[in-house]
C-alpha atoms as a PDB file:
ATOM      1  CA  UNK A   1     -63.584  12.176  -7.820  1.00  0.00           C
ATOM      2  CA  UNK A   2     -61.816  11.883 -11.164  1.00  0.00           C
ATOM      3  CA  UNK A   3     -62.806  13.781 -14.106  1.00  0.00           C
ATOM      4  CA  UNK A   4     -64.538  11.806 -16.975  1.00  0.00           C
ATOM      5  CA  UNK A   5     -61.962  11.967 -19.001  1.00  0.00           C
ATOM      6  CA  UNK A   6     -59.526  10.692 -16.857  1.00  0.00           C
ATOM      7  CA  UNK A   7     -61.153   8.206 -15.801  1.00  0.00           C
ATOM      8  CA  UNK A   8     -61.736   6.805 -19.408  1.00  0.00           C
ATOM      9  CA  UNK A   9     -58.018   7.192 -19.515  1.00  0.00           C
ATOM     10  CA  UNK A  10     -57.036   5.104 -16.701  1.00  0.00           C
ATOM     11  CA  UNK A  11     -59.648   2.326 -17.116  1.00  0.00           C
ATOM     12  CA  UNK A  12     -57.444  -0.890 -17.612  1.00  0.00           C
ATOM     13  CA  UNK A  13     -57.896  -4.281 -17.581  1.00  0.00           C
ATOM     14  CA  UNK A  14     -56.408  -6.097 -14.147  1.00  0.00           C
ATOM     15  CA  UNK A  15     -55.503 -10.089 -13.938  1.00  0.00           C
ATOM     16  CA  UNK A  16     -54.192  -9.422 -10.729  1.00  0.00           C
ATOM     17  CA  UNK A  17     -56.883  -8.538  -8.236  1.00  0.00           C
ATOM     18  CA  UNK A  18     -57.187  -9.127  -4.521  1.00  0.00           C
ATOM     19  CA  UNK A  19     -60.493  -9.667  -2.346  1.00  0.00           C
ATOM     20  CA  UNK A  20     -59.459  -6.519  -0.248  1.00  0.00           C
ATOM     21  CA  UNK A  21     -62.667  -4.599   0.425  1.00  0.00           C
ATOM     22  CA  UNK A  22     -62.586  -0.968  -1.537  1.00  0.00           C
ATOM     23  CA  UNK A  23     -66.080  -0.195  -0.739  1.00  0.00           C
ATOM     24  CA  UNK A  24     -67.787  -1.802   1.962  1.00  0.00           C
ATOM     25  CA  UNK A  25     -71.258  -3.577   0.775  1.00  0.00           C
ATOM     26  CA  UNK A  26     -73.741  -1.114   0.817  1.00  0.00           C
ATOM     27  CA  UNK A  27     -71.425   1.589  -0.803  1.00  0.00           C
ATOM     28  CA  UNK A  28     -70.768  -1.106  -3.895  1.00  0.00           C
ATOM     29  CA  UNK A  29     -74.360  -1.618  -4.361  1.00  0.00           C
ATOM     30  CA  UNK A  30     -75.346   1.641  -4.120  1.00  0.00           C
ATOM     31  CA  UNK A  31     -72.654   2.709  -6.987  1.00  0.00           C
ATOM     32  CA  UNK A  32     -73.745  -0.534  -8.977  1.00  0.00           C
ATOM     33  CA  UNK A  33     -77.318   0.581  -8.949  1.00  0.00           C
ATOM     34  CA  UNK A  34     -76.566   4.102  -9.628  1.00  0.00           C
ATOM     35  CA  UNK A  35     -74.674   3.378 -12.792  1.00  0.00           C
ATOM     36  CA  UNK A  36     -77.407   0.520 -14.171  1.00  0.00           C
ATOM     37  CA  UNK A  37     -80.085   3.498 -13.525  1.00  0.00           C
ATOM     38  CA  UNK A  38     -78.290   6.013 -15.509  1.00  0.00           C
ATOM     39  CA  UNK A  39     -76.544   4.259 -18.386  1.00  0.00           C
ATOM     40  CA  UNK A  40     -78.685   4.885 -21.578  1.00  0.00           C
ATOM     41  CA  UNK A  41     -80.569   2.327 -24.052  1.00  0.00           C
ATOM     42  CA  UNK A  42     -82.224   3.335 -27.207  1.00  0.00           C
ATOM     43  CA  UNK A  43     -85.998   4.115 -26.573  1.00  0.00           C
ATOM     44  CA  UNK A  44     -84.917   4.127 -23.269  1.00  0.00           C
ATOM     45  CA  UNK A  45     -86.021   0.519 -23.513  1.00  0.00           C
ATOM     46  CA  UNK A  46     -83.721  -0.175 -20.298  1.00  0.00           C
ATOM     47  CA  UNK A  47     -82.966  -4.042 -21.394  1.00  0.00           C
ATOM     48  CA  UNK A  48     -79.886  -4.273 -19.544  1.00  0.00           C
ATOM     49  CA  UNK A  49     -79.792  -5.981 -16.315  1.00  0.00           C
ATOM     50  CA  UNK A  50     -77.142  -6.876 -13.815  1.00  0.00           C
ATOM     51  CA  UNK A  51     -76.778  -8.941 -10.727  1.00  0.00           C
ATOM     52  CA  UNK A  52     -73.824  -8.340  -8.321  1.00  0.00           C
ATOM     53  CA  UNK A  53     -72.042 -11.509  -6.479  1.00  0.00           C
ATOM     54  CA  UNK A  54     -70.402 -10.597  -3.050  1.00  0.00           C
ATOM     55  CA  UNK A  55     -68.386 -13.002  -0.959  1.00  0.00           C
ATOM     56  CA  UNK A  56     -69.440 -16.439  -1.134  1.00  0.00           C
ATOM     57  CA  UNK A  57     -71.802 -15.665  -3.828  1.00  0.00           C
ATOM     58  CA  UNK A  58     -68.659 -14.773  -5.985  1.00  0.00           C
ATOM     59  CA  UNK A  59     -66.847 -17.909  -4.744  1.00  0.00           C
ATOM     60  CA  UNK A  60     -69.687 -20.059  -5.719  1.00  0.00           C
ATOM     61  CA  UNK A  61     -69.974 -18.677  -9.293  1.00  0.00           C
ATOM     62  CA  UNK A  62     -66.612 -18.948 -10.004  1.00  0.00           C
ATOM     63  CA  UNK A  63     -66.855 -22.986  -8.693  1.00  0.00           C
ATOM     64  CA  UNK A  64     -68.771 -22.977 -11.459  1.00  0.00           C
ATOM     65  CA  UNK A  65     -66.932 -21.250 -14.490  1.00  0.00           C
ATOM     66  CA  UNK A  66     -64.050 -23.993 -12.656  1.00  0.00           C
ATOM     67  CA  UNK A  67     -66.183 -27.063 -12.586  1.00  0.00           C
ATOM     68  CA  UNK A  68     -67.952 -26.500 -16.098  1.00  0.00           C
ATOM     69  CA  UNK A  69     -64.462 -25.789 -17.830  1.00  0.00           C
ATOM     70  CA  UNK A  70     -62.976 -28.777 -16.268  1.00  0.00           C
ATOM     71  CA  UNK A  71     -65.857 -31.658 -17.853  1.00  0.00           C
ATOM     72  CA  UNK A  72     -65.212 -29.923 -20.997  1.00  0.00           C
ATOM     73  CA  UNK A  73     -61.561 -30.023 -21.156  1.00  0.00           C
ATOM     74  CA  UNK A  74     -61.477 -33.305 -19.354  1.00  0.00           C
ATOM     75  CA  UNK A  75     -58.301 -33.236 -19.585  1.00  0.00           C
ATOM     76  CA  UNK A  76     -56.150 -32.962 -15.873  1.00  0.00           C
ATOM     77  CA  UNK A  77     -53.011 -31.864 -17.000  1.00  0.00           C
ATOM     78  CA  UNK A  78     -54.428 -29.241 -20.055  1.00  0.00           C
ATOM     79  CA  UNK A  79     -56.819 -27.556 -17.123  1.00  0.00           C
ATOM     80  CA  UNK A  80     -53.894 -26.745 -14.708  1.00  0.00           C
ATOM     81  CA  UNK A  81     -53.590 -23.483 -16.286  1.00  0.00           C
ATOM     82  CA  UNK A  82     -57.048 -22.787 -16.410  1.00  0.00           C
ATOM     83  CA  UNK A  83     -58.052 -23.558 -12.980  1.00  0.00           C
ATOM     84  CA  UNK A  84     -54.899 -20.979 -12.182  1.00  0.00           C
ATOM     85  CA  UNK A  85     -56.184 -18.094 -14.128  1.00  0.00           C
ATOM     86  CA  UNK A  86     -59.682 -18.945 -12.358  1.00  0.00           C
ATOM     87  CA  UNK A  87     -57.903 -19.051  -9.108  1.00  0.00           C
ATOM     88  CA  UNK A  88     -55.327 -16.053  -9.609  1.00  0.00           C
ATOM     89  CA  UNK A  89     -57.108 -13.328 -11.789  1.00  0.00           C
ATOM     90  CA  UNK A  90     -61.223 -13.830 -11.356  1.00  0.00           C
ATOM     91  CA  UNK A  91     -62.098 -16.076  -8.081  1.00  0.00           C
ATOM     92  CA  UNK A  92     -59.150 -14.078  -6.266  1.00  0.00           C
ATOM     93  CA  UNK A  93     -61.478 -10.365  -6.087  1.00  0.00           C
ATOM     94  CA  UNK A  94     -64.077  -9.722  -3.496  1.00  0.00           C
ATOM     95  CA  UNK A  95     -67.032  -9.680  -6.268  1.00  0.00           C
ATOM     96  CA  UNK A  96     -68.409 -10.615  -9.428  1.00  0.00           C
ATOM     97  CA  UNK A  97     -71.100  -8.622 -11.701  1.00  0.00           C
ATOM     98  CA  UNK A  98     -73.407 -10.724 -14.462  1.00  0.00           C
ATOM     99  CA  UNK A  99     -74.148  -8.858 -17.417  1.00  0.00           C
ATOM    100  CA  UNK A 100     -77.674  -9.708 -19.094  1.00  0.00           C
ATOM    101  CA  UNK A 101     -79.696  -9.009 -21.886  1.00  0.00           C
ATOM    102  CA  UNK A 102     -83.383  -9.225 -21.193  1.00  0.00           C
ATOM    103  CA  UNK A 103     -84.494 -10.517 -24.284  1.00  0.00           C
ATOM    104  CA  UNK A 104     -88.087 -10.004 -23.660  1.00  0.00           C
ATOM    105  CA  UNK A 105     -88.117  -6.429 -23.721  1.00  0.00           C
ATOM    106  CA  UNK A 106     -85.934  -6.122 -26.522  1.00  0.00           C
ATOM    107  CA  UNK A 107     -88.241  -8.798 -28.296  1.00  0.00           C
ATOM    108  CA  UNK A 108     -91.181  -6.431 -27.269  1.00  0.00           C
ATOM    109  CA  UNK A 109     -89.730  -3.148 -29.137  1.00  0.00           C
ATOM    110  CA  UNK A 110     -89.175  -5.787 -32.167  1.00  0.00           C
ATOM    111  CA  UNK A 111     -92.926  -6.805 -32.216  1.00  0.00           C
ATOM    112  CA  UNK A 112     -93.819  -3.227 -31.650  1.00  0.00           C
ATOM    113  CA  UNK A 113     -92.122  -1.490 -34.598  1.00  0.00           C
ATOM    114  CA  UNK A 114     -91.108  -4.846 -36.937  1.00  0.00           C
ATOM    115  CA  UNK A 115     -89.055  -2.028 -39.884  1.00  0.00           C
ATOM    116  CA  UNK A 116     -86.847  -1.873 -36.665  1.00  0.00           C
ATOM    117  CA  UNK A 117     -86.705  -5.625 -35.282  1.00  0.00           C
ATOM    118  CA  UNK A 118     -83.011  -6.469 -36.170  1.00  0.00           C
ATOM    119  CA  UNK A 119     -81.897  -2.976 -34.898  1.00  0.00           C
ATOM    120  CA  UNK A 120     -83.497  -3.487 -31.283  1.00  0.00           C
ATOM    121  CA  UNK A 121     -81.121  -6.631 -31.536  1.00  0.00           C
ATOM    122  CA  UNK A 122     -78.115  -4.738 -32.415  1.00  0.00           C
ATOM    123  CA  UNK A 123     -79.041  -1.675 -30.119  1.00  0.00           C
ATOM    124  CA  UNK A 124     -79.296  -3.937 -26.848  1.00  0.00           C
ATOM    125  CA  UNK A 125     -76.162  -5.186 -27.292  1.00  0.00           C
ATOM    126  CA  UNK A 126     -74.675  -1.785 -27.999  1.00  0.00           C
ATOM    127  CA  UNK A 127     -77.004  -0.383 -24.380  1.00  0.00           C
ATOM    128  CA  UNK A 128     -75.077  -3.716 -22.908  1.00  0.00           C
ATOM    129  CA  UNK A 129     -71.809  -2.713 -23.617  1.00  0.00           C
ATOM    130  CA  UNK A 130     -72.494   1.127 -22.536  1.00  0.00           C
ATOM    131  CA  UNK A 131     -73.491  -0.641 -19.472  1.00  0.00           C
ATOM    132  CA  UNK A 132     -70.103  -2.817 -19.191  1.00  0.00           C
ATOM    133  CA  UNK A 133     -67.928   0.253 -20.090  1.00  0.00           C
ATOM    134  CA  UNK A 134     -69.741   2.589 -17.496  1.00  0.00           C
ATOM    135  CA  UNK A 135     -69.659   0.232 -14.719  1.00  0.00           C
ATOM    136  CA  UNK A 136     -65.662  -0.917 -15.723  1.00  0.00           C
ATOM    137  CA  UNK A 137     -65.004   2.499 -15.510  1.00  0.00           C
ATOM    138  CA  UNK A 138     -67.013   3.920 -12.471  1.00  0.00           C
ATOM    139  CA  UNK A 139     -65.461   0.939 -10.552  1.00  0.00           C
ATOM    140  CA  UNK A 140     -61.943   1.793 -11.341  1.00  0.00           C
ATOM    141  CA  UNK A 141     -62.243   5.405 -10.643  1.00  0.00           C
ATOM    142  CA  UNK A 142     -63.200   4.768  -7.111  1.00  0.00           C
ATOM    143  CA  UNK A 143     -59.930   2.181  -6.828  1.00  0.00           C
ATOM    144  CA  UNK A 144     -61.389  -1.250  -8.136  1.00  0.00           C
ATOM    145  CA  UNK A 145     -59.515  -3.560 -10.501  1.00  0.00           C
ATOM    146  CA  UNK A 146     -61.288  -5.232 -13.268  1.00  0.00           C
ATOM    147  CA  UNK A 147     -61.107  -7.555 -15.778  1.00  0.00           C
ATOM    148  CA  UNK A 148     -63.781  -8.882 -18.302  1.00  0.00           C
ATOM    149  CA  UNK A 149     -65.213 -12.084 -19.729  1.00  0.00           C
ATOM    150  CA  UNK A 150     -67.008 -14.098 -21.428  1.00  0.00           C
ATOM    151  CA  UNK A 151     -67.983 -17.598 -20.414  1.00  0.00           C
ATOM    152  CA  UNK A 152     -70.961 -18.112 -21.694  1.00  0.00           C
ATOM    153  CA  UNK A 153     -73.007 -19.955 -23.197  1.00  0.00           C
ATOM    154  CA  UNK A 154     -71.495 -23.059 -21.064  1.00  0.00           C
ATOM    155  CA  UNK A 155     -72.216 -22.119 -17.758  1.00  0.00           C
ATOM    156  CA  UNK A 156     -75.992 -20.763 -18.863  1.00  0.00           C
ATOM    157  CA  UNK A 157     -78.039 -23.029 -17.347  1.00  0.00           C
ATOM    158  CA  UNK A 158     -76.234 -23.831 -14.223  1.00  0.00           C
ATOM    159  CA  UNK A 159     -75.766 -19.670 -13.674  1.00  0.00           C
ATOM    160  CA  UNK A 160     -79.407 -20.005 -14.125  1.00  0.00           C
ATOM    161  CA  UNK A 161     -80.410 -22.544 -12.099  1.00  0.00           C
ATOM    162  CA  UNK A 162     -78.391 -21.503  -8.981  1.00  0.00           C
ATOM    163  CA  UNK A 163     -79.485 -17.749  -8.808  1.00  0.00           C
ATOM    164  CA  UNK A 164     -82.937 -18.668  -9.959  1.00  0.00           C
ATOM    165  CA  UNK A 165     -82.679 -15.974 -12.602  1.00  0.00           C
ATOM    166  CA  UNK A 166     -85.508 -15.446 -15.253  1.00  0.00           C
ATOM    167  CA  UNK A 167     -85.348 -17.622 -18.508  1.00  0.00           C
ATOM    168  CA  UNK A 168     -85.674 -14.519 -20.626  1.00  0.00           C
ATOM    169  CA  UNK A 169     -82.007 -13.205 -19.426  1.00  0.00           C
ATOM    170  CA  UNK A 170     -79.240 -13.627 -21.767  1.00  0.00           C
ATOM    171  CA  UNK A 171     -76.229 -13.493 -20.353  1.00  0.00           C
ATOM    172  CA  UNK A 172     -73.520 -11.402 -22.337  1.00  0.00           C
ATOM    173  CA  UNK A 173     -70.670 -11.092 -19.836  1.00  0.00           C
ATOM    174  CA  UNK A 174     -68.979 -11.445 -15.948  1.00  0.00           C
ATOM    175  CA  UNK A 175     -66.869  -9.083 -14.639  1.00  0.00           C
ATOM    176  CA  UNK A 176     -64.928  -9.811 -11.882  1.00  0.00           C
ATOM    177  CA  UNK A 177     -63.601  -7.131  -9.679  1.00  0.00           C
ATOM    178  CA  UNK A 178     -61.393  -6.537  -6.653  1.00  0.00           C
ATOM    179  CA  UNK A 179     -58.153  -4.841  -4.948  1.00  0.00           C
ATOM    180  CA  UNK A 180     -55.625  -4.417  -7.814  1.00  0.00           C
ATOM    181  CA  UNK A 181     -52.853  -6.600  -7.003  1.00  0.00           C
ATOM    182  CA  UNK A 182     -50.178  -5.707  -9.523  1.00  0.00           C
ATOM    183  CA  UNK A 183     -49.826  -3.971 -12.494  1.00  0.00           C
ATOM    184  CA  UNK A 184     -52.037  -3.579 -15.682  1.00  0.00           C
ATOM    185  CA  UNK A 185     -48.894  -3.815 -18.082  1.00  0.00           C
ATOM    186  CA  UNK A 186     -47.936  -1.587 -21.084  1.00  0.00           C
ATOM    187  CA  UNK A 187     -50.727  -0.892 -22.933  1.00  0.00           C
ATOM    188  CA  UNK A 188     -50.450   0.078 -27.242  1.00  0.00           C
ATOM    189  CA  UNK A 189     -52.276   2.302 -29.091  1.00  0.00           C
ATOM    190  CA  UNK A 190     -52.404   2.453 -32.752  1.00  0.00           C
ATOM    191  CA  UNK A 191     -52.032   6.312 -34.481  1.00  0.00           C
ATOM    192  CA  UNK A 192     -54.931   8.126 -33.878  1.00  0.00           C
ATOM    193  CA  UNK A 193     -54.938   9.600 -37.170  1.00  0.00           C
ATOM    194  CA  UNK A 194     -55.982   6.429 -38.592  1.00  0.00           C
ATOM    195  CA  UNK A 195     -58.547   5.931 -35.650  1.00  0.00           C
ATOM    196  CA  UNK A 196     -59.966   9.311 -35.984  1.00  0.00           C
ATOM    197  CA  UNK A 197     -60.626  11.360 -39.123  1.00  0.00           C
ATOM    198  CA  UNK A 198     -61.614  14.913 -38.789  1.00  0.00           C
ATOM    199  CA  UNK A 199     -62.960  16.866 -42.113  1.00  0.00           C
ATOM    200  CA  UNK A 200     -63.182  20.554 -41.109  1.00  0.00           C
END
């Protein structure tokens, strides 16, 4: 196992990924559930949830991101690339995790302590994106590609409808995941003296 550190440093984003198993099934969920237990929230109010799409699960979501995108666009020869970066960089990996907010509990912390409501707001996004980062990183460290987005709010309420999932989860993000396939590219950093100041 990698260090932490190392880890963080080779955590990249991958639009190439194959649906080559890395972990069989139970050793995915296991990790997956491992990571959601541990990653922190503030209060410990745990408001993050996730659900994990294997196999024809992951296909079927993805039919969706597709078939949503395409009635908006409506448009044939504007979607082509589209449905190709569906195709090639998300639909191609062996699974797909859902990133939610459950806005109930973080609704419930509001109503409890109401000098705090707008800060239980901010704070479960911020436990969300500990949760994204964690799991992005975990995943990679045992030899998973991954990219990130963001399709949402479109595909809400078909997401919704097809995994019978609880009106009270938000969703925030979808990470698809699989076999890298090529290479990340170069990545840039800015100076990290203007990143980081130290005062000693």
């Amino acid at each position: 196992m990698k260090s932490i550190l190392d880890s963080i440093k080779d955590r990249r984003t991958y639009y190439q990924i194959s649906n080559e198993k890395v972990l069989d099934s139970a050793e995915l969920e296991a990790l997956v559930k491992d990571v959601a237990k541990h990653v922190p929230s503030p209060f410990n109010m745990q408001s993050q949830r996730i659900i994990l799409l294997e196999n024809e699960q992951h296909d079927t979501f993805w039919k969706i991101v597709k078939e949503t995108l395409r009635k908006i666009v409506n448009n044939p020869e504007k979607f082509v690339s589209t449905e190709t970066k569906i195709d090639t960089a998300f639909a191609s990996g062996s699974a797909t995790l859902l990133f939610f907010d459950d806005v109930d509990v973080v609704e419930g912390y509001a109503a409890k302590m109401p000098n705090y409501a707008e800060n239980f707001r901010d704070w479960s996004r911020q436990a969300n994106g500990m949760m994204q980062y964690a799991m992005w990183t975990t995943l990679e460290s045992v030899g998973y590609g991954a990219n990130l987005q963001h399709y949402n709010p479109v595909i809400d309420d078909e997401v919704k409808k097809t995994w019978n999932i609880p009106d009270s989860w938000r969703l925030v993000a979808q990470m698809p995941i699989g076999k890298p396939a090529g290479d990340p590219g170069d990545k840039e950093f800015m100076n990290i003296d203007d990143k980081v100041k130290i005062y000693k």
